[in-house]
Every structure is written in structure tokens, then in C-alpha cells.
C-alpha atoms as a PDB file:
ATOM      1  CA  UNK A   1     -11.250  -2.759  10.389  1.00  0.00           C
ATOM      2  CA  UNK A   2      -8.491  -0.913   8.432  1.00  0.00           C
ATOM      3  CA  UNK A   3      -5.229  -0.852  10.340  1.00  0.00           C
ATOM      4  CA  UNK A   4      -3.250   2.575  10.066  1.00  0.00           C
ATOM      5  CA  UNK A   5       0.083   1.651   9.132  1.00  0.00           C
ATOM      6  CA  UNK A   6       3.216   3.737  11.131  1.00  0.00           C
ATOM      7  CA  UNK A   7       5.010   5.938   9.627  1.00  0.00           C
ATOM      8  CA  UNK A   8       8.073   3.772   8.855  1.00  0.00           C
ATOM      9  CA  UNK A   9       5.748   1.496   7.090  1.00  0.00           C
ATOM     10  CA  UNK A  10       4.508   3.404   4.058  1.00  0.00           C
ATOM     11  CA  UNK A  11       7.340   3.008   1.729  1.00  0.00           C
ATOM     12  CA  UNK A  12       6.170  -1.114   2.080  1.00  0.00           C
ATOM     13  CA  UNK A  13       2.683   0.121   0.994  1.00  0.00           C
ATOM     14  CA  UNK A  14       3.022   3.214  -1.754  1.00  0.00           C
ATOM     15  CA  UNK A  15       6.890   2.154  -2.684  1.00  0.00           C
ATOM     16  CA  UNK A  16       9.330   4.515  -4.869  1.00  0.00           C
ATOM     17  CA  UNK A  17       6.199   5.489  -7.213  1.00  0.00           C
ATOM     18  CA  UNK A  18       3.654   6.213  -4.974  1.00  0.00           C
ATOM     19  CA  UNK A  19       5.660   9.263  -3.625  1.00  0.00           C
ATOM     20  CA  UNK A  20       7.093  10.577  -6.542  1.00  0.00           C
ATOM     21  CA  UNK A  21       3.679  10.747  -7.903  1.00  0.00           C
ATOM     22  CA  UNK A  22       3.088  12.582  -4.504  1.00  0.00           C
ATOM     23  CA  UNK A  23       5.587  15.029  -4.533  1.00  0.00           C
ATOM     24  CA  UNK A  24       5.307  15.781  -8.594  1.00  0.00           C
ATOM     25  CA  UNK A  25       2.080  16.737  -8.367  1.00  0.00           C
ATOM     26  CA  UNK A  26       2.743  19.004  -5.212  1.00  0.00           C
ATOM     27  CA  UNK A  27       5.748  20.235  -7.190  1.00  0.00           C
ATOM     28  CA  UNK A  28       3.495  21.544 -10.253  1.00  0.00           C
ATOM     29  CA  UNK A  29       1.758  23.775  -7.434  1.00  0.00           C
ATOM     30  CA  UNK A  30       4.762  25.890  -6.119  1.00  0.00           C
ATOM     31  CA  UNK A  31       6.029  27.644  -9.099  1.00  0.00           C
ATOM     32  CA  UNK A  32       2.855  30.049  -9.729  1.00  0.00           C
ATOM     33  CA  UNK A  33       1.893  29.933  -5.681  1.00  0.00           C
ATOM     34  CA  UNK A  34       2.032  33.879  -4.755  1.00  0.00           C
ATOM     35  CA  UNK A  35       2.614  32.666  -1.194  1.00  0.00           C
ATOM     36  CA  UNK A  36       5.432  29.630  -1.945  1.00  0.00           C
ATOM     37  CA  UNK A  37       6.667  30.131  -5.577  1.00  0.00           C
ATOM     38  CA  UNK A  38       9.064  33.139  -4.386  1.00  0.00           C
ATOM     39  CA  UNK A  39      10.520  30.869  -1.586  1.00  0.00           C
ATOM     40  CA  UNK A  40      11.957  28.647  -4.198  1.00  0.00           C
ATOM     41  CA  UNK A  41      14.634  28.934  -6.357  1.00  0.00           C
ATOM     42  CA  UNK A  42      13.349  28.662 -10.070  1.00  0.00           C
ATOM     43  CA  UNK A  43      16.544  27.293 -11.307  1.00  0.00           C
ATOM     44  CA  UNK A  44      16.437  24.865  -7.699  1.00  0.00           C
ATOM     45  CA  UNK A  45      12.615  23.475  -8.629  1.00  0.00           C
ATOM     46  CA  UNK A  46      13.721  19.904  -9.181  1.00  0.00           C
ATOM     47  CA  UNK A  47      16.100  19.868  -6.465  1.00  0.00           C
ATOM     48  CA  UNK A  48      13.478  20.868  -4.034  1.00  0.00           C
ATOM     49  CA  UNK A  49      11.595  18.162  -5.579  1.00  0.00           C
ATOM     50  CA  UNK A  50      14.137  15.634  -4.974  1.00  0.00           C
ATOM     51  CA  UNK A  51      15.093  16.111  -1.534  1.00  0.00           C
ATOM     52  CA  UNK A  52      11.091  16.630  -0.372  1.00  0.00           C
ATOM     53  CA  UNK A  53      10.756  13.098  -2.296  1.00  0.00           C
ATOM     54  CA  UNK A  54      13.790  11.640  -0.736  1.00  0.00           C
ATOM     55  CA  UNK A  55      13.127  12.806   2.914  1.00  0.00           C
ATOM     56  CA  UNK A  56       9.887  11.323   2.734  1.00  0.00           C
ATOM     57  CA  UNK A  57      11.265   7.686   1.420  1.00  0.00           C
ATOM     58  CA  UNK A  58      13.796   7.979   4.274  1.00  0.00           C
ATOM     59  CA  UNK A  59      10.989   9.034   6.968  1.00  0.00           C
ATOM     60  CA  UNK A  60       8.447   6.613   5.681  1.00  0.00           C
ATOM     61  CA  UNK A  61      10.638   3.461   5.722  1.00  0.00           C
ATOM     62  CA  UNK A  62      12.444   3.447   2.442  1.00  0.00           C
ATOM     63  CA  UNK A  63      16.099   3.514   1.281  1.00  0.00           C
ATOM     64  CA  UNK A  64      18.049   5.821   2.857  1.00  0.00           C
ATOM     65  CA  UNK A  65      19.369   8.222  -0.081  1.00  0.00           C
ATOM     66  CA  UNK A  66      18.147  11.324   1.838  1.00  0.00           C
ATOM     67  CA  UNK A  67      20.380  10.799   4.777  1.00  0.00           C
ATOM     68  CA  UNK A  68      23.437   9.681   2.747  1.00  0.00           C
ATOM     69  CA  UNK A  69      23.548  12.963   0.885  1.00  0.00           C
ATOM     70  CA  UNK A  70      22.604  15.349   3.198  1.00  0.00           C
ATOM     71  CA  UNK A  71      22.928  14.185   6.659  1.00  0.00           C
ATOM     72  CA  UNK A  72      20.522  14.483   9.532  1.00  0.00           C
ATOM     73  CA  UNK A  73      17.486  16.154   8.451  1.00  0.00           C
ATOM     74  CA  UNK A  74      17.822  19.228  10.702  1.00  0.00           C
ATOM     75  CA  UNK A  75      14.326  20.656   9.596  1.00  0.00           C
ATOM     76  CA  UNK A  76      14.167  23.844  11.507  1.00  0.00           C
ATOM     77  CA  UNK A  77      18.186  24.760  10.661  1.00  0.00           C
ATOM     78  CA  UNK A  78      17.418  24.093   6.732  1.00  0.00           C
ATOM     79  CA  UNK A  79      14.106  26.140   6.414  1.00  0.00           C
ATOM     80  CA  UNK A  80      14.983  29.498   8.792  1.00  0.00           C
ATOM     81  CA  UNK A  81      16.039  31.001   5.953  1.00  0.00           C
ATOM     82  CA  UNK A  82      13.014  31.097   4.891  1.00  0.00           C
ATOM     83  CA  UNK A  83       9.849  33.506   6.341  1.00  0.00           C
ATOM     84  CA  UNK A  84       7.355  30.950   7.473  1.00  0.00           C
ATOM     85  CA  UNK A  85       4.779  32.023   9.292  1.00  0.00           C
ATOM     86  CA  UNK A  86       1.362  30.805   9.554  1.00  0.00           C
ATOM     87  CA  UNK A  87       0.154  31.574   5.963  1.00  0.00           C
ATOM     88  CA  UNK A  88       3.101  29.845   4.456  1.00  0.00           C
ATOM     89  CA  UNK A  89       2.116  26.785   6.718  1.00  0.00           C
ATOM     90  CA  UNK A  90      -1.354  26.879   5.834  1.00  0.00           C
ATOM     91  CA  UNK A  91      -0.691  27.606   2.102  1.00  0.00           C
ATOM     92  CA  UNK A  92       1.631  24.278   1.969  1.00  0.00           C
ATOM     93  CA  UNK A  93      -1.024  22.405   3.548  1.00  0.00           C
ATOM     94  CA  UNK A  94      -3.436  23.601   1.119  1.00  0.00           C
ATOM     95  CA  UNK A  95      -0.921  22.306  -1.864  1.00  0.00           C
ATOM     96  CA  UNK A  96      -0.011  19.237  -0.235  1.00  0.00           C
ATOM     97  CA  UNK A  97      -4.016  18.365   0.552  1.00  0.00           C
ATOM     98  CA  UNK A  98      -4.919  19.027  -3.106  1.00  0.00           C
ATOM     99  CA  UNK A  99      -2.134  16.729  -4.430  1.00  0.00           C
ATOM    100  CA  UNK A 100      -3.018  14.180  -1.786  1.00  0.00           C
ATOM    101  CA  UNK A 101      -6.558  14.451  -3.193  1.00  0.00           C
ATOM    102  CA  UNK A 102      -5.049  14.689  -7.043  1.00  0.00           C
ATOM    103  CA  UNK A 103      -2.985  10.971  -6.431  1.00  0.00           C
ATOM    104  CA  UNK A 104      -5.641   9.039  -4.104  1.00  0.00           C
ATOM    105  CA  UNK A 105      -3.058   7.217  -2.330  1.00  0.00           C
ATOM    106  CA  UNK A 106      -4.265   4.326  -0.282  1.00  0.00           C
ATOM    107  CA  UNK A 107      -6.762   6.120   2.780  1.00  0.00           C
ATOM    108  CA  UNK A 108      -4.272   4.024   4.828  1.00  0.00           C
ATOM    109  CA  UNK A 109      -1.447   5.864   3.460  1.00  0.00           C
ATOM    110  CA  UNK A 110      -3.811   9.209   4.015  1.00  0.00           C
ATOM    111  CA  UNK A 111      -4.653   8.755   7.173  1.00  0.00           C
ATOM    112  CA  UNK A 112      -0.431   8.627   8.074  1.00  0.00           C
ATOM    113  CA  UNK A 113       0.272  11.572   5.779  1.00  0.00           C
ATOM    114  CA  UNK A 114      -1.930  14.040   6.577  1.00  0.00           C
ATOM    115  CA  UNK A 115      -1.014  14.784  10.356  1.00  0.00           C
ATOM    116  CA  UNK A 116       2.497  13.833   9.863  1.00  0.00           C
ATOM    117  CA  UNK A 117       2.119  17.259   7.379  1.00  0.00           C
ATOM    118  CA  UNK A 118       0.176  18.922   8.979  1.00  0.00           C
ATOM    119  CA  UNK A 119       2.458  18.444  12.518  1.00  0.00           C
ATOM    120  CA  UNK A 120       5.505  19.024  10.583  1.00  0.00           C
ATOM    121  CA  UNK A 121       4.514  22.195   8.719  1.00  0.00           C
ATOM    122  CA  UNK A 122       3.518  23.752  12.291  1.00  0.00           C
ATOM    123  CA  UNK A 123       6.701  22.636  13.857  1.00  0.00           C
ATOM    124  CA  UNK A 124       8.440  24.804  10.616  1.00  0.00           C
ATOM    125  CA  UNK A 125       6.882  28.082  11.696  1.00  0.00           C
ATOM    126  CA  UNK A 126       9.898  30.031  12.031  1.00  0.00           C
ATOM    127  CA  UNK A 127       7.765  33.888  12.055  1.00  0.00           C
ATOM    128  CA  UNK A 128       4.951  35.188  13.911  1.00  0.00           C
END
């Protein structure tokens, strides 16, 4: 039987690659989204990419680069600026399940990611 590793395990299992790979491929998505790209700053694209990549390291058990740069994660604070309601969540979702499906990470690593997403993408609805 296939144990589902915690959260603060992945990095061990997909290391530094494994979610760059990840987040690149969610990255190519956003620019030509109708629903995302205008949320994000063209000339900010890799940025984004960075700090989505480095929170995750940081969440999932990896070096700590994320919180040495930019503090305590404060989700909610960072994204009010930004109109997310529940399209925006679902659209996300949609992105980040294709580019799960686009790097088959370990179904072990899956089987974290996915509802840690999906629960986090909810919990960043800041409009009705």
C-alpha cells in the first residue's frame, strides 16, 4: 500500500527540480489566460514564478528561501489586491491540474498537491 507522504515531506521526494518543473509549466499557462493573465504583471512573470516556486519548497519541506526574503507568507494580505472570486479559483485549479497532469509527478506527490491547491485556492477567495 502506497503511503501519502505529509506535506513537509515532498521536497525529500520531488527535490528542487521536481517543482520548478511544476511551477514552469503552470507559469507558461498564465500569460494568455483571459481569466489570470491580466492579474499578473507582464514585466513581474518570473517573479511570480519564483516566489509560487519558493513558497512551495518552503511549505513542502525544503530550504527556506521563501521565508528569508519575504517573511511570513500572509496569503490572504498578499493576494486582496487582487479580484478572486470563484472563477479565478477554479480557473487556477484548472492550470495547476493540467500542469500537474503535463509533469506526472510521483501519484504520491499528487495525491498531497492536489487538495493542498485546491484548499488553498478556496481559502484565497477574496470576492463573491
Amino acid at each position: 500500500m502506497n503511503q501519502v507522504p505529509d506535506p513537509g515531506e515532498l521536497f525529500a521526494l520531488l527535490g528542487e527540480e521536481g517543482f520548478e518543473r511544476l511551477i514552469a509549466a503552470f507559469y507558461r499557462r498564465v500569460p494568455d489566460d483571459p481569466i489570470l493573465g491580466p492579474m499578473y504583471p507582464a514585466e513581474d512573470m518570473a517573479g511570480a514564478e519564483a516566489r509560487l516556486r519558493d513558497f512551495l519548497v518552503y511549505r513542502c519541506g525544503g530550504p527556506d528561501r521563501y521565508i528569508q526574503e519575504r517573511g511570513h507568507p500572509r496569503l490572504r494580505r498578499r493576494h486582496f489586491p487582487f479580484a478572486i472570486d470563484q472563477a479565478a479559483r477554479d480557473r487556477w485549479m484548472e492550470l495547476m491540474e493540467e500542469s500537474l497532469d503535463e509533469v506526472e509527478l510521483p501519484a504520491a506527490a499528487q495525491a498531497v498537491l492536489r487538495p493542498f491547491f485546491a484548499h488553498v485556492a478556496t481559502f484565497l477567495i477574496n470576492r463573491s
